[in-house]
Each structure stands twice: as C-alpha cells, then as structure tokens.
PDB file of N, CA and C in Angstrom:
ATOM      1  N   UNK A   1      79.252 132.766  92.479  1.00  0.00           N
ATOM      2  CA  UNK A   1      79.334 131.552  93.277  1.00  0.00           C
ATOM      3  C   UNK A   1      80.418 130.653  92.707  1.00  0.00           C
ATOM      4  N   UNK A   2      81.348 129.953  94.310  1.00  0.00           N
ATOM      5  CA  UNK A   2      82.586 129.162  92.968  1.00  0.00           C
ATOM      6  C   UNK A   2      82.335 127.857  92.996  1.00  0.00           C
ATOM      7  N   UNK A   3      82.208 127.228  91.820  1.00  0.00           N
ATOM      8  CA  UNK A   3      81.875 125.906  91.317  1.00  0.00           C
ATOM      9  C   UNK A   3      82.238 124.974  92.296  1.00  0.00           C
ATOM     10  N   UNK A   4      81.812 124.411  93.096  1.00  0.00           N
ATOM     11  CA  UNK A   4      81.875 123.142  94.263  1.00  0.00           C
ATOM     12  C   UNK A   4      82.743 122.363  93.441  1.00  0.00           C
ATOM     13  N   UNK A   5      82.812 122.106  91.953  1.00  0.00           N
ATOM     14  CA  UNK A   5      83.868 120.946  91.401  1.00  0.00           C
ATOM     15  C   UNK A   5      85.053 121.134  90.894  1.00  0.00           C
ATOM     16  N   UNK A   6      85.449 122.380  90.807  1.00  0.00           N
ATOM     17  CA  UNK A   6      86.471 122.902  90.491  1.00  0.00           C
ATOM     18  C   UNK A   6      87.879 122.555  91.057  1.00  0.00           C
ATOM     19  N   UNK A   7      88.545 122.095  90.286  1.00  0.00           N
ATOM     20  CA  UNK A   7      89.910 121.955  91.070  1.00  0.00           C
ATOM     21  C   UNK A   7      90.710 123.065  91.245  1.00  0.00           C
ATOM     22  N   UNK A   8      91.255 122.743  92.403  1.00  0.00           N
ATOM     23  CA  UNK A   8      91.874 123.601  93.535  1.00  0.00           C
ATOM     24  C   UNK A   8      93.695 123.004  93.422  1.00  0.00           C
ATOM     25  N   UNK A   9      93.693 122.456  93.719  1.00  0.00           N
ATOM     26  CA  UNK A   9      94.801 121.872  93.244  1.00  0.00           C
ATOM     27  C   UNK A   9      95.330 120.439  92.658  1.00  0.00           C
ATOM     28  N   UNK A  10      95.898 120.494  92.528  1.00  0.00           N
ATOM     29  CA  UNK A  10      96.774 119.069  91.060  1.00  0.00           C
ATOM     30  C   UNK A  10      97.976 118.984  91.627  1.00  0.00           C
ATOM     31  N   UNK A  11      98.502 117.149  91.112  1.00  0.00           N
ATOM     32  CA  UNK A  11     100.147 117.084  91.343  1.00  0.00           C
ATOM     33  C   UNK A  11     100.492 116.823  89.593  1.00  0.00           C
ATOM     34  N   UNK A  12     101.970 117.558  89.693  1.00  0.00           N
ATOM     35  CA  UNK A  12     102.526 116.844  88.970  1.00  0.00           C
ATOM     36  C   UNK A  12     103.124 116.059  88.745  1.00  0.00           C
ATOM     37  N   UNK A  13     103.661 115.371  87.525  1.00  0.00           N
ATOM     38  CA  UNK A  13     104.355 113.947  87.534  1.00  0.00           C
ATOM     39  C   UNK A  13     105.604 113.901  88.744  1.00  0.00           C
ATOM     40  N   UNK A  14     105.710 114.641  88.826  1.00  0.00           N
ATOM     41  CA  UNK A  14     107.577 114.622  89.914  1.00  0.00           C
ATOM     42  C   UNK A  14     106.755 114.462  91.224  1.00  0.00           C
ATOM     43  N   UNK A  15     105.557 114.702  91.638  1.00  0.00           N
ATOM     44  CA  UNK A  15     105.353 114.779  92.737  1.00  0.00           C
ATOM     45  C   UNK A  15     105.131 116.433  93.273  1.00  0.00           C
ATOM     46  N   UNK A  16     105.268 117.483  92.502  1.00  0.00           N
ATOM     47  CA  UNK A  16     105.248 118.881  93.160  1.00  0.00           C
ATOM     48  C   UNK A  16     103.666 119.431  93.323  1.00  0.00           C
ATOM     49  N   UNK A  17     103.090 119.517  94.234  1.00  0.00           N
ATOM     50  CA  UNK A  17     101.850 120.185  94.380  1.00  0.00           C
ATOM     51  C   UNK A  17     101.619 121.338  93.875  1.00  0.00           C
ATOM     52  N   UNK A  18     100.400 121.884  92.976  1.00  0.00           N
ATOM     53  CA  UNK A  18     100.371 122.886  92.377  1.00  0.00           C
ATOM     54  C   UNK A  18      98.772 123.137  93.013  1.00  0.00           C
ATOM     55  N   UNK A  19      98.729 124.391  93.526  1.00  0.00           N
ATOM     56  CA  UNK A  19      97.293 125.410  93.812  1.00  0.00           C
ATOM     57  C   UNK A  19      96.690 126.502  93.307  1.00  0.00           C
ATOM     58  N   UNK A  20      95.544 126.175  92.355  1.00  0.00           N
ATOM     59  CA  UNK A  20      95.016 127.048  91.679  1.00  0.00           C
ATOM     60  C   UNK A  20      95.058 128.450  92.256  1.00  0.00           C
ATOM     61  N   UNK A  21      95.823 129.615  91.674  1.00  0.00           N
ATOM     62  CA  UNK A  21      95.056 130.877  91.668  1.00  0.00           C
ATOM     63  C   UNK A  21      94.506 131.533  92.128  1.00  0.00           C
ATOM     64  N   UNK A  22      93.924 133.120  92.002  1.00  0.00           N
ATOM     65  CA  UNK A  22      92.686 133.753  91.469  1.00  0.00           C
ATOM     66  C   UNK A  22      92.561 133.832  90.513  1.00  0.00           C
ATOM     67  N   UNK A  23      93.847 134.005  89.813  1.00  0.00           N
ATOM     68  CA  UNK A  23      94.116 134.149  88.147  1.00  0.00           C
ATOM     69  C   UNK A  23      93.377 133.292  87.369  1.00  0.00           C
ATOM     70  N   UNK A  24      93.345 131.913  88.195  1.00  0.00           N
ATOM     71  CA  UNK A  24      93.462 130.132  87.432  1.00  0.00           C
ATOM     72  C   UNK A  24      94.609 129.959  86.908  1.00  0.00           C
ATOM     73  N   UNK A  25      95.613 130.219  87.245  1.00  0.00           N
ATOM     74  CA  UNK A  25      97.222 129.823  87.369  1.00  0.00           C
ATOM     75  C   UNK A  25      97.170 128.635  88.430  1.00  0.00           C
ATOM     76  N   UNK A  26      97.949 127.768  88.255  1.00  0.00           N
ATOM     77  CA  UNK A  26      98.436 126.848  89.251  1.00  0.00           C
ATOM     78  C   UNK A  26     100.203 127.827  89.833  1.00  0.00           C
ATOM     79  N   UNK A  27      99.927 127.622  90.954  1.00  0.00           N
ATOM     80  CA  UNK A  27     101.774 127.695  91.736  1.00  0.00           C
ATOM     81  C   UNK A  27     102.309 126.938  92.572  1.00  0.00           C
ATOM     82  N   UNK A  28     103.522 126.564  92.637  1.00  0.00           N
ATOM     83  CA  UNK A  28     103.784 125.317  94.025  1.00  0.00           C
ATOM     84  C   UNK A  28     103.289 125.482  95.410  1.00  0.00           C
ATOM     85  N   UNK A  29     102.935 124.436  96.107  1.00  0.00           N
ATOM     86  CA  UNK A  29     102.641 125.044  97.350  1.00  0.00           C
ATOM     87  C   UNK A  29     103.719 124.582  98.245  1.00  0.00           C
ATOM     88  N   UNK A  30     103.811 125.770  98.638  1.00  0.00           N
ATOM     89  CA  UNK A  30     105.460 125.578  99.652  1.00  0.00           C
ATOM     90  C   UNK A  30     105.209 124.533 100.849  1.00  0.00           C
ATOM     91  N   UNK A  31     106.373 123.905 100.784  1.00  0.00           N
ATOM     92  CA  UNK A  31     106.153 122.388 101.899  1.00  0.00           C
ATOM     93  C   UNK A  31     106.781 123.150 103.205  1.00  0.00           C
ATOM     94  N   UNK A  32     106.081 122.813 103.827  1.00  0.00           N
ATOM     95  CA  UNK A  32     106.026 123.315 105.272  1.00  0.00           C
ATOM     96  C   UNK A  32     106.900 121.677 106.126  1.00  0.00           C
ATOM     97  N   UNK A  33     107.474 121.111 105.500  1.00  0.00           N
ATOM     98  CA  UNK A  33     107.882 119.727 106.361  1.00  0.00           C
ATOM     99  C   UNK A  33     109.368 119.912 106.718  1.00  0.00           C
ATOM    100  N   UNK A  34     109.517 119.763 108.255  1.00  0.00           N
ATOM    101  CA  UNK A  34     110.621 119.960 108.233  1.00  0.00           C
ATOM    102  C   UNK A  34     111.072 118.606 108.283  1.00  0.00           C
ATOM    103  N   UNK A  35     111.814 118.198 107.127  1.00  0.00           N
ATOM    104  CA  UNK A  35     112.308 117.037 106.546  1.00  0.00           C
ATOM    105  C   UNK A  35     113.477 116.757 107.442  1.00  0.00           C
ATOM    106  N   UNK A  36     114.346 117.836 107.661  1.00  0.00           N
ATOM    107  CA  UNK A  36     115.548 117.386 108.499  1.00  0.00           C
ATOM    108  C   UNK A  36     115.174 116.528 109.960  1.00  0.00           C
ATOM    109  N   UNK A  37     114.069 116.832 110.595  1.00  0.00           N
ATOM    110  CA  UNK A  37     113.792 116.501 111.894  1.00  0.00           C
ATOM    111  C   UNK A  37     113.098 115.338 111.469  1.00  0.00           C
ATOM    112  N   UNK A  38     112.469 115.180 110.204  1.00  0.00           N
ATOM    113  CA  UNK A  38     111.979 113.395 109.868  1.00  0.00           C
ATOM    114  C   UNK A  38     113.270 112.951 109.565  1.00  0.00           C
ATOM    115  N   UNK A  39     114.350 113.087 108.953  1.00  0.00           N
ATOM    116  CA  UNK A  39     115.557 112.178 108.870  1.00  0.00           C
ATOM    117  C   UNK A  39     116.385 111.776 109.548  1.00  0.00           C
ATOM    118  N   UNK A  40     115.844 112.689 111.148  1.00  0.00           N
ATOM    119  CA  UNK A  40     116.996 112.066 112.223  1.00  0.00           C
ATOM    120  C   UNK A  40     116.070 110.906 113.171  1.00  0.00           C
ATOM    121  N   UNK A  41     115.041 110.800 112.826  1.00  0.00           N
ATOM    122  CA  UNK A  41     113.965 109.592 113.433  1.00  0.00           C
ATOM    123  C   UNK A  41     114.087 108.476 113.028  1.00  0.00           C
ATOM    124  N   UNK A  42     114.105 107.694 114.451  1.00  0.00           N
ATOM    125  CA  UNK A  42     114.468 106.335 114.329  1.00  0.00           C
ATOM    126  C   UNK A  42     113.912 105.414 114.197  1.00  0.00           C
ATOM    127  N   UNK A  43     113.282 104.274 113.134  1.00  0.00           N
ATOM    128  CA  UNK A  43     112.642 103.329 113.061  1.00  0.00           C
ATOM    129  C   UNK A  43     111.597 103.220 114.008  1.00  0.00           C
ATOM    130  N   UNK A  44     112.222 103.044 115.400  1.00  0.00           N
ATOM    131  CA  UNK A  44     111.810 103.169 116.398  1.00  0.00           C
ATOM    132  C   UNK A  44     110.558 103.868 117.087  1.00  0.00           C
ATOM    133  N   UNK A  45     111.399 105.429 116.885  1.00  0.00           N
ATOM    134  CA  UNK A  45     110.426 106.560 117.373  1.00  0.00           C
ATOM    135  C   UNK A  45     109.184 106.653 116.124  1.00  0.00           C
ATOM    136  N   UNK A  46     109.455 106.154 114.773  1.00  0.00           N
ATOM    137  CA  UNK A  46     108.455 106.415 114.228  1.00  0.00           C
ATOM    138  C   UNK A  46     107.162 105.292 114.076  1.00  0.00           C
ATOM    139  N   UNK A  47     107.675 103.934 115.046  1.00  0.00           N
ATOM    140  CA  UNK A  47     106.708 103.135 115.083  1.00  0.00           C
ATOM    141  C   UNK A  47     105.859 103.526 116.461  1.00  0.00           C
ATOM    142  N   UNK A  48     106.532 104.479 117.461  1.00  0.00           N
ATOM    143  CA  UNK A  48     105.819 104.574 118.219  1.00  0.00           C
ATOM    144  C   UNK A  48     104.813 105.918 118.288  1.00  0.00           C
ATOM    145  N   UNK A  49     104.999 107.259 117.319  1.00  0.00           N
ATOM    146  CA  UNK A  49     104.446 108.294 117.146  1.00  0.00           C
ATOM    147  C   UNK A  49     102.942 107.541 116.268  1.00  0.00           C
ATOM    148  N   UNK A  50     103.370 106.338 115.340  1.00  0.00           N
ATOM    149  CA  UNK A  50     102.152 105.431 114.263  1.00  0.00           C
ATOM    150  C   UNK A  50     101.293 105.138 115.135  1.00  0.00           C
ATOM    151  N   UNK A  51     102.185 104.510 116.431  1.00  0.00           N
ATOM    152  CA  UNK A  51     101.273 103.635 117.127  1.00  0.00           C
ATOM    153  C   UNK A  51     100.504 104.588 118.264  1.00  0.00           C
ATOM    154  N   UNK A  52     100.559 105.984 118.708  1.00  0.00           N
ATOM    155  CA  UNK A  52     100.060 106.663 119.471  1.00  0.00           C
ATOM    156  C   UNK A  52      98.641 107.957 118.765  1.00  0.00           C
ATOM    157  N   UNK A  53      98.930 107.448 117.147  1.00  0.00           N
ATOM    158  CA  UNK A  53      97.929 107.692 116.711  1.00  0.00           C
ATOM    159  C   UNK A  53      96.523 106.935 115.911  1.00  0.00           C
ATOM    160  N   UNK A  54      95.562 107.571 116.822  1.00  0.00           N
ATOM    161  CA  UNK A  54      94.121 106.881 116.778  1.00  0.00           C
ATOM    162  C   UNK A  54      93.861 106.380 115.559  1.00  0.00           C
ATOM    163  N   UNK A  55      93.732 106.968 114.746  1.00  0.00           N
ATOM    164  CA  UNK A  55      93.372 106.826 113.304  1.00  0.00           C
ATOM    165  C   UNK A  55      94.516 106.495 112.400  1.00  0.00           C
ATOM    166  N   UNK A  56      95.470 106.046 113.219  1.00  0.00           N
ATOM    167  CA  UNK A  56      96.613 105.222 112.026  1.00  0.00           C
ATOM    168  C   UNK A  56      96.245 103.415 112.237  1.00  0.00           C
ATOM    169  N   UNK A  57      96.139 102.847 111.083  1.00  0.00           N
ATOM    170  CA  UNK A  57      95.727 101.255 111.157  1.00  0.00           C
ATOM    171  C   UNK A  57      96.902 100.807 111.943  1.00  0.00           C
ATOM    172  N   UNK A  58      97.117  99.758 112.737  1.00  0.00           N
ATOM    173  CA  UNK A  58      98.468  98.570 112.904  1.00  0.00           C
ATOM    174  C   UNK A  58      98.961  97.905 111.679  1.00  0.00           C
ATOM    175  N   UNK A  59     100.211  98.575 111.247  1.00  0.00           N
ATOM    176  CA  UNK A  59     100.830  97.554 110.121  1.00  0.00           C
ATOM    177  C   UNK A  59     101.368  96.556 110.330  1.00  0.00           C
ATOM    178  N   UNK A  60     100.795  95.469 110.894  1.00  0.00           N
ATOM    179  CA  UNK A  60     101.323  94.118 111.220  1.00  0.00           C
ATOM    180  C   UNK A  60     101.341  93.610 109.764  1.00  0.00           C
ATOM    181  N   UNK A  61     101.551  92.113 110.277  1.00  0.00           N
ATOM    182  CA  UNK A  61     101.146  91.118 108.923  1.00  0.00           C
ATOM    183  C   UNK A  61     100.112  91.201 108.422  1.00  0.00           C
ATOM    184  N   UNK A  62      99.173  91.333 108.533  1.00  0.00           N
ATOM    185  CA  UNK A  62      97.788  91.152 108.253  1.00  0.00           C
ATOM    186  C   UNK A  62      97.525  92.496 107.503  1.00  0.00           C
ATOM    187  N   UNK A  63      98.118  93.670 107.903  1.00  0.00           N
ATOM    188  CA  UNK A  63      97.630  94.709 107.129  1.00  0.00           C
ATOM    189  C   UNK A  63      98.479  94.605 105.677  1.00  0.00           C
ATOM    190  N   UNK A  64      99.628  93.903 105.564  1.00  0.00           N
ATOM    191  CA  UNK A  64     100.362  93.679 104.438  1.00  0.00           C
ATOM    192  C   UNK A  64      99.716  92.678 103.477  1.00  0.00           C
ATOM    193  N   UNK A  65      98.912  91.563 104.185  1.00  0.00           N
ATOM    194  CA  UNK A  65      98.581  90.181 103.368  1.00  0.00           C
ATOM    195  C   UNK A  65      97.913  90.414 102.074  1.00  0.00           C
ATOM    196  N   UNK A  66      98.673  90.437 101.190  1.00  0.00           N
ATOM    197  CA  UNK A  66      98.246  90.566  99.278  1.00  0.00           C
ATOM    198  C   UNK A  66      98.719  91.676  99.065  1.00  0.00           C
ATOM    199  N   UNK A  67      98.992  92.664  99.757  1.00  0.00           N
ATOM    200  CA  UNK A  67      99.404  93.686  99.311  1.00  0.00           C
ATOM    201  C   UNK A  67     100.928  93.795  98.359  1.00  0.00           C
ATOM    202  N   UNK A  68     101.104  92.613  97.998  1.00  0.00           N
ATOM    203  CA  UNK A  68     102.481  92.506  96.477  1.00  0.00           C
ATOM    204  C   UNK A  68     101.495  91.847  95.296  1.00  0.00           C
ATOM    205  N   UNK A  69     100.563  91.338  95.626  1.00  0.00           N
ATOM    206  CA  UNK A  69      99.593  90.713  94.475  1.00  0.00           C
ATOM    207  C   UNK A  69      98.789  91.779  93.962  1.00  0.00           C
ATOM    208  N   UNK A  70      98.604  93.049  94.432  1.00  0.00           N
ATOM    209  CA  UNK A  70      97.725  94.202  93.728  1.00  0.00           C
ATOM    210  C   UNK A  70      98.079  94.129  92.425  1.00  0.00           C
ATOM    211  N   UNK A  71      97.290  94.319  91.524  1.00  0.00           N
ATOM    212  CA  UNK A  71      97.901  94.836  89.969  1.00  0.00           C
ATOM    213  C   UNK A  71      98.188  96.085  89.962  1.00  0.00           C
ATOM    214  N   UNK A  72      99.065  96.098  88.742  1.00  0.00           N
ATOM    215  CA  UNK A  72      99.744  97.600  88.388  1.00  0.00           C
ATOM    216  C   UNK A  72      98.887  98.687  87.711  1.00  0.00           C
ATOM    217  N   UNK A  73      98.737  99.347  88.028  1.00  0.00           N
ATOM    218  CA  UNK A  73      97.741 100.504  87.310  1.00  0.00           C
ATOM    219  C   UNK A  73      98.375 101.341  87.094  1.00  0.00           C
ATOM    220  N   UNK A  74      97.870 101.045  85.728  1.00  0.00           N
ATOM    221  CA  UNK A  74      98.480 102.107  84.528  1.00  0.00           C
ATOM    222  C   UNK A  74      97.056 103.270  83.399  1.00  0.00           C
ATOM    223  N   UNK A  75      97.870 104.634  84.001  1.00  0.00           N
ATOM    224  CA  UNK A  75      97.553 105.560  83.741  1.00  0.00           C
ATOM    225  C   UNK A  75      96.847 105.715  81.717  1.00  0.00           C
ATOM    226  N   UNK A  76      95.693 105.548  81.949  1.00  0.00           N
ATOM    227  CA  UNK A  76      95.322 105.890  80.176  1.00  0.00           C
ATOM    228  C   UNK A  76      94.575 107.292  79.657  1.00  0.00           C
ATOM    229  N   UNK A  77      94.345 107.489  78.879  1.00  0.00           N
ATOM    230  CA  UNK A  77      92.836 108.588  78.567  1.00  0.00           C
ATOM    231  C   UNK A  77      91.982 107.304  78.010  1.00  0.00           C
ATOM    232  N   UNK A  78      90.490 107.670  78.575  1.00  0.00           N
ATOM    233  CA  UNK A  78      89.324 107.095  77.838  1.00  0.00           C
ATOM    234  C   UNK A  78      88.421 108.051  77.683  1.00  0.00           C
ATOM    235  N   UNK A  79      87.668 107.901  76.467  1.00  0.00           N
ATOM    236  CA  UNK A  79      86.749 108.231  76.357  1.00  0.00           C
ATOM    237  C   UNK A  79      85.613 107.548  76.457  1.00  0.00           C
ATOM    238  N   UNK A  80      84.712 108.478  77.738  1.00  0.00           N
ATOM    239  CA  UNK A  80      83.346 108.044  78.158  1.00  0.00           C
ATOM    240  C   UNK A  80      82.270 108.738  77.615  1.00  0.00           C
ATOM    241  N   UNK A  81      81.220 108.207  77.708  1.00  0.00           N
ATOM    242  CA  UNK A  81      79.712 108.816  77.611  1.00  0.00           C
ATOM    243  C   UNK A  81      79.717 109.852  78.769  1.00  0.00           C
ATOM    244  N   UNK A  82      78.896 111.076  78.259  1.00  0.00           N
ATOM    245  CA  UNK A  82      78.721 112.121  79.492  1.00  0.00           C
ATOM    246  C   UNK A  82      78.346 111.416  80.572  1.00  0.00           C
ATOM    247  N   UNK A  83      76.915 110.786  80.234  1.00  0.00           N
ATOM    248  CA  UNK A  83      75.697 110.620  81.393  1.00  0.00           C
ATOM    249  C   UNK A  83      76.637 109.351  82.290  1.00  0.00           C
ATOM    250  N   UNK A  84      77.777 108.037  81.837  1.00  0.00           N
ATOM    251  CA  UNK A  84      77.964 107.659  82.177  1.00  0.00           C
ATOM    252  C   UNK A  84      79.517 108.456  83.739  1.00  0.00           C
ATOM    253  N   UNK A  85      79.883 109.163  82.710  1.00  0.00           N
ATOM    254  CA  UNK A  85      81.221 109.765  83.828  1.00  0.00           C
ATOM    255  C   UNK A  85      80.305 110.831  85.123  1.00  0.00           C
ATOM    256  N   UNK A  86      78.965 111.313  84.356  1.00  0.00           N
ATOM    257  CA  UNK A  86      78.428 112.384  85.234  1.00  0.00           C
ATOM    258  C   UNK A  86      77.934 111.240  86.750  1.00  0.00           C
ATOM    259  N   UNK A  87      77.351 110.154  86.485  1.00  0.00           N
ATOM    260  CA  UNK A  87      77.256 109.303  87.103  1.00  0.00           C
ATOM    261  C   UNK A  87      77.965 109.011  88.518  1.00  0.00           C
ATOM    262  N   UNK A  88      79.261 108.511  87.831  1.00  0.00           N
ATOM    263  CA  UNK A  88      80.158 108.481  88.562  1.00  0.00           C
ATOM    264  C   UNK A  88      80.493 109.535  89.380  1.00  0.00           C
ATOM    265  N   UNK A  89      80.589 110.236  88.993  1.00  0.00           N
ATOM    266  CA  UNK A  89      81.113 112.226  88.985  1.00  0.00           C
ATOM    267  C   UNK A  89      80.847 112.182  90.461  1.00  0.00           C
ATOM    268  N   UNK A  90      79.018 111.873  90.167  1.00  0.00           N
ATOM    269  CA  UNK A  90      78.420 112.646  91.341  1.00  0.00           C
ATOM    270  C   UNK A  90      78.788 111.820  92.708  1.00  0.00           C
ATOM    271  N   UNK A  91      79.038 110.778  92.506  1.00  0.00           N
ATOM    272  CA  UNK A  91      79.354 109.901  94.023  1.00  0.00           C
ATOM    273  C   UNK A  91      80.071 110.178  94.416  1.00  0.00           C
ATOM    274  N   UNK A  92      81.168 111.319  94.111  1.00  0.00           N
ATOM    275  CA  UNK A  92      82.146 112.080  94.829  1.00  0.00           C
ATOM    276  C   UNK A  92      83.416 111.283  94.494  1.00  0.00           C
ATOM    277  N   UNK A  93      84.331 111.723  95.237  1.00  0.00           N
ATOM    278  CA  UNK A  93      85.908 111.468  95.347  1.00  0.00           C
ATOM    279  C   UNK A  93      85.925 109.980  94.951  1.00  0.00           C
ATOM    280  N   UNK A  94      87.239 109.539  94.489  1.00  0.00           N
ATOM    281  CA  UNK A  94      87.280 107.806  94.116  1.00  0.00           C
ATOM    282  C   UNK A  94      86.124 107.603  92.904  1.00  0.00           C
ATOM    283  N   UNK A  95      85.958 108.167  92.213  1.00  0.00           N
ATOM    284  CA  UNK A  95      84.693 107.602  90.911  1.00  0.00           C
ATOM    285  C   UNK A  95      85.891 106.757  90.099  1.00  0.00           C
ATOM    286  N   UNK A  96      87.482 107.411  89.893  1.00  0.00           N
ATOM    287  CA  UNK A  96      87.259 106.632  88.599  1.00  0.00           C
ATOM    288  C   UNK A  96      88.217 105.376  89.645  1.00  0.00           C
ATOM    289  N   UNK A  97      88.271 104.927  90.606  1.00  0.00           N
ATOM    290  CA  UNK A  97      88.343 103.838  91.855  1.00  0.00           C
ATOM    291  C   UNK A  97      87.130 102.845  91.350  1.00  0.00           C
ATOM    292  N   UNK A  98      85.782 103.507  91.224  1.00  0.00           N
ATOM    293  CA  UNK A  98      84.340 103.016  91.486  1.00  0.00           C
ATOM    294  C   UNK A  98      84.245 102.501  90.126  1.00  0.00           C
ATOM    295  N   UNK A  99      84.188 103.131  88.590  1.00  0.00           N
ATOM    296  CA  UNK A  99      84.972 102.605  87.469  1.00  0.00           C
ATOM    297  C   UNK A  99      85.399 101.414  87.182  1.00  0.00           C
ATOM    298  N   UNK A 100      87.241 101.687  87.947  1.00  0.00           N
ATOM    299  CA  UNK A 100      87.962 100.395  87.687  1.00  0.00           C
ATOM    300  C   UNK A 100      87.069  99.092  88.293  1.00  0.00           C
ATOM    301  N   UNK A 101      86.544  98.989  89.301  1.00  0.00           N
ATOM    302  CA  UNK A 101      86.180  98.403  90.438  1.00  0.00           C
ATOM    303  C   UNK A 101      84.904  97.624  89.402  1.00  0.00           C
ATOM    304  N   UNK A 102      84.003  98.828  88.373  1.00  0.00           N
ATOM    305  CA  UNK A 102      82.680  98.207  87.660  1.00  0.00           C
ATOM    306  C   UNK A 102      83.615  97.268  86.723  1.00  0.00           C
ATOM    307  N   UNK A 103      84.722  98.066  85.520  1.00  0.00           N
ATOM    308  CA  UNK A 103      85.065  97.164  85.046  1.00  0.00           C
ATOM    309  C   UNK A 103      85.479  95.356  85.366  1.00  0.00           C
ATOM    310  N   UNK A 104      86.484  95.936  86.847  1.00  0.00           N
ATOM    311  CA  UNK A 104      86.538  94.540  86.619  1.00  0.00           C
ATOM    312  C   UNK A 104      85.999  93.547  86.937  1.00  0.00           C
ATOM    313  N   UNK A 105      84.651  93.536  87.946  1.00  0.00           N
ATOM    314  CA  UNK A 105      83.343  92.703  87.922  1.00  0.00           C
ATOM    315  C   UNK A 105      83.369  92.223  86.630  1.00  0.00           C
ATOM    316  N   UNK A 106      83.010  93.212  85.460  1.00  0.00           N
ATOM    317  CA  UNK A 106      82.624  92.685  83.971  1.00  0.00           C
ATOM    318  C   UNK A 106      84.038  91.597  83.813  1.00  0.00           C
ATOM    319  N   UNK A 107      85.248  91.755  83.838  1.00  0.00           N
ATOM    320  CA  UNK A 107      86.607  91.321  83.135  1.00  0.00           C
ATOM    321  C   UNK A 107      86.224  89.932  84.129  1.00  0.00           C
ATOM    322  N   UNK A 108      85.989  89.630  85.178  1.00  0.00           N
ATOM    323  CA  UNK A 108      85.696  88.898  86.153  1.00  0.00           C
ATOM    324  C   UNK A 108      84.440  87.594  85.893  1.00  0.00           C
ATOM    325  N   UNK A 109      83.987  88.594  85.588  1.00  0.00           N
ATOM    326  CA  UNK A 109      82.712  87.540  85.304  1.00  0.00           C
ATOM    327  C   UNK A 109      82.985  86.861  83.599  1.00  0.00           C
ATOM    328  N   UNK A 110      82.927  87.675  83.019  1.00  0.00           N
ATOM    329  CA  UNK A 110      83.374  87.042  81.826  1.00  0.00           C
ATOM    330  C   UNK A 110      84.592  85.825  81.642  1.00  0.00           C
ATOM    331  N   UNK A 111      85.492  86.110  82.564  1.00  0.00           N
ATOM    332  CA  UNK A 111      86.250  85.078  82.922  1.00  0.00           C
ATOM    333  C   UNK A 111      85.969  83.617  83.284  1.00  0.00           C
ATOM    334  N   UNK A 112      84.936  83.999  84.300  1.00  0.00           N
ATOM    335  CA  UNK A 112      84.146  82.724  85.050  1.00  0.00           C
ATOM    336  C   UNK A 112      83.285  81.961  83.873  1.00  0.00           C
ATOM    337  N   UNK A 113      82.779  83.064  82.786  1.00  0.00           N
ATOM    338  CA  UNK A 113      81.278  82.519  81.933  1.00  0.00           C
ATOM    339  C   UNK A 113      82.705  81.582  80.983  1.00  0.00           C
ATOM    340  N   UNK A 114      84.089  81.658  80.680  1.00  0.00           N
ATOM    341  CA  UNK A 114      84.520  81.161  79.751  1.00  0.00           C
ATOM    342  C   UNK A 114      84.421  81.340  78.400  1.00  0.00           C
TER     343      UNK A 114
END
C-alpha cells in the first residue's frame, strides 16, 4: 500500500519541478506550456480569458488592498515536538500556513499585553 503522505513531487530553488520515481528518484517534469503562444497575448486578451473564467477572483482594487503590506517570509529549519508537527500534519495541506498563523496570534498578543 503507498503511503497517502508521501511526496510525489518537490520544486526546486530555480523553480524546476521534480516527480518522484518508482526508483524514489526525483526527474523534471516536462512543461507542456506553450510559452510562445502566452508571449504573443495581449494585456488585453489575457484580461478577458481571467475574466471568462468562473473560478478566477476579479483583480480590481480591492483584491490588491494590503497586498504590499504582507510581510516577507523567510524560509528557516525548526525544530518541533513530534506530537506538535503530527498535529498540524494531520489538518492537511497549509499546516505550516496554520503554524505561522498560531505563532503570530502569540507575537500579537504579547504585543498588545506590553
């Protein structure tokens, strides 16, 4: 039986997609985009292909508002408690999202207590 948590594939730093194996080798996965036919599209045509799809948001103003005030997130290693990362683990995709999100309640509140 194959492990439900197992990764399947990873990026690397440049951006190149890598897909596990049978071996458990990672290899690139060949981009299927034909890039030339996105570089001849015009501002234009590509606000209207955004806008003819259902499940793309409207990037007006409003979808931008704070979006230059985000903080920068920067990549660390930590070391956690099992029971605490298994925790996380299990709520699926975005845990260490769910993480940053606990920390900074704490960084937050402590702020407020002074």
């Amino acid at each position: 039986m194959r492990d439900a948590n197992a990764i399947s594939f990873t990026r690397l730093a440049d951006g190149t997609l890598l897909q596990r194996q049978t071996d458990g080798s990672f290899h690139p996965v060949k981009d299927k985009t034909d890039r030339a036919r996105l570089n001849r599209l015009t501002e234009a045509q590509i606000e209207k292909i955004a806008a003819a799809e259902k499940d793309h948001p409207p990037l007006d103003e409003d979808f931008w508002q704070g979006v230059e005030n985000l903080p920068r997130k920067e990549p660390i290693s930590i070391k956690l408690d099992e029971d605490v990362l298994a925790f996380f683990r299990a709520q699926g995709r975005g845990y260490q999202t769910r993480i940053n999100a606990v920390l900074r309640r704490y960084v937050e509140a402590h702020k407020k207590a002074g």
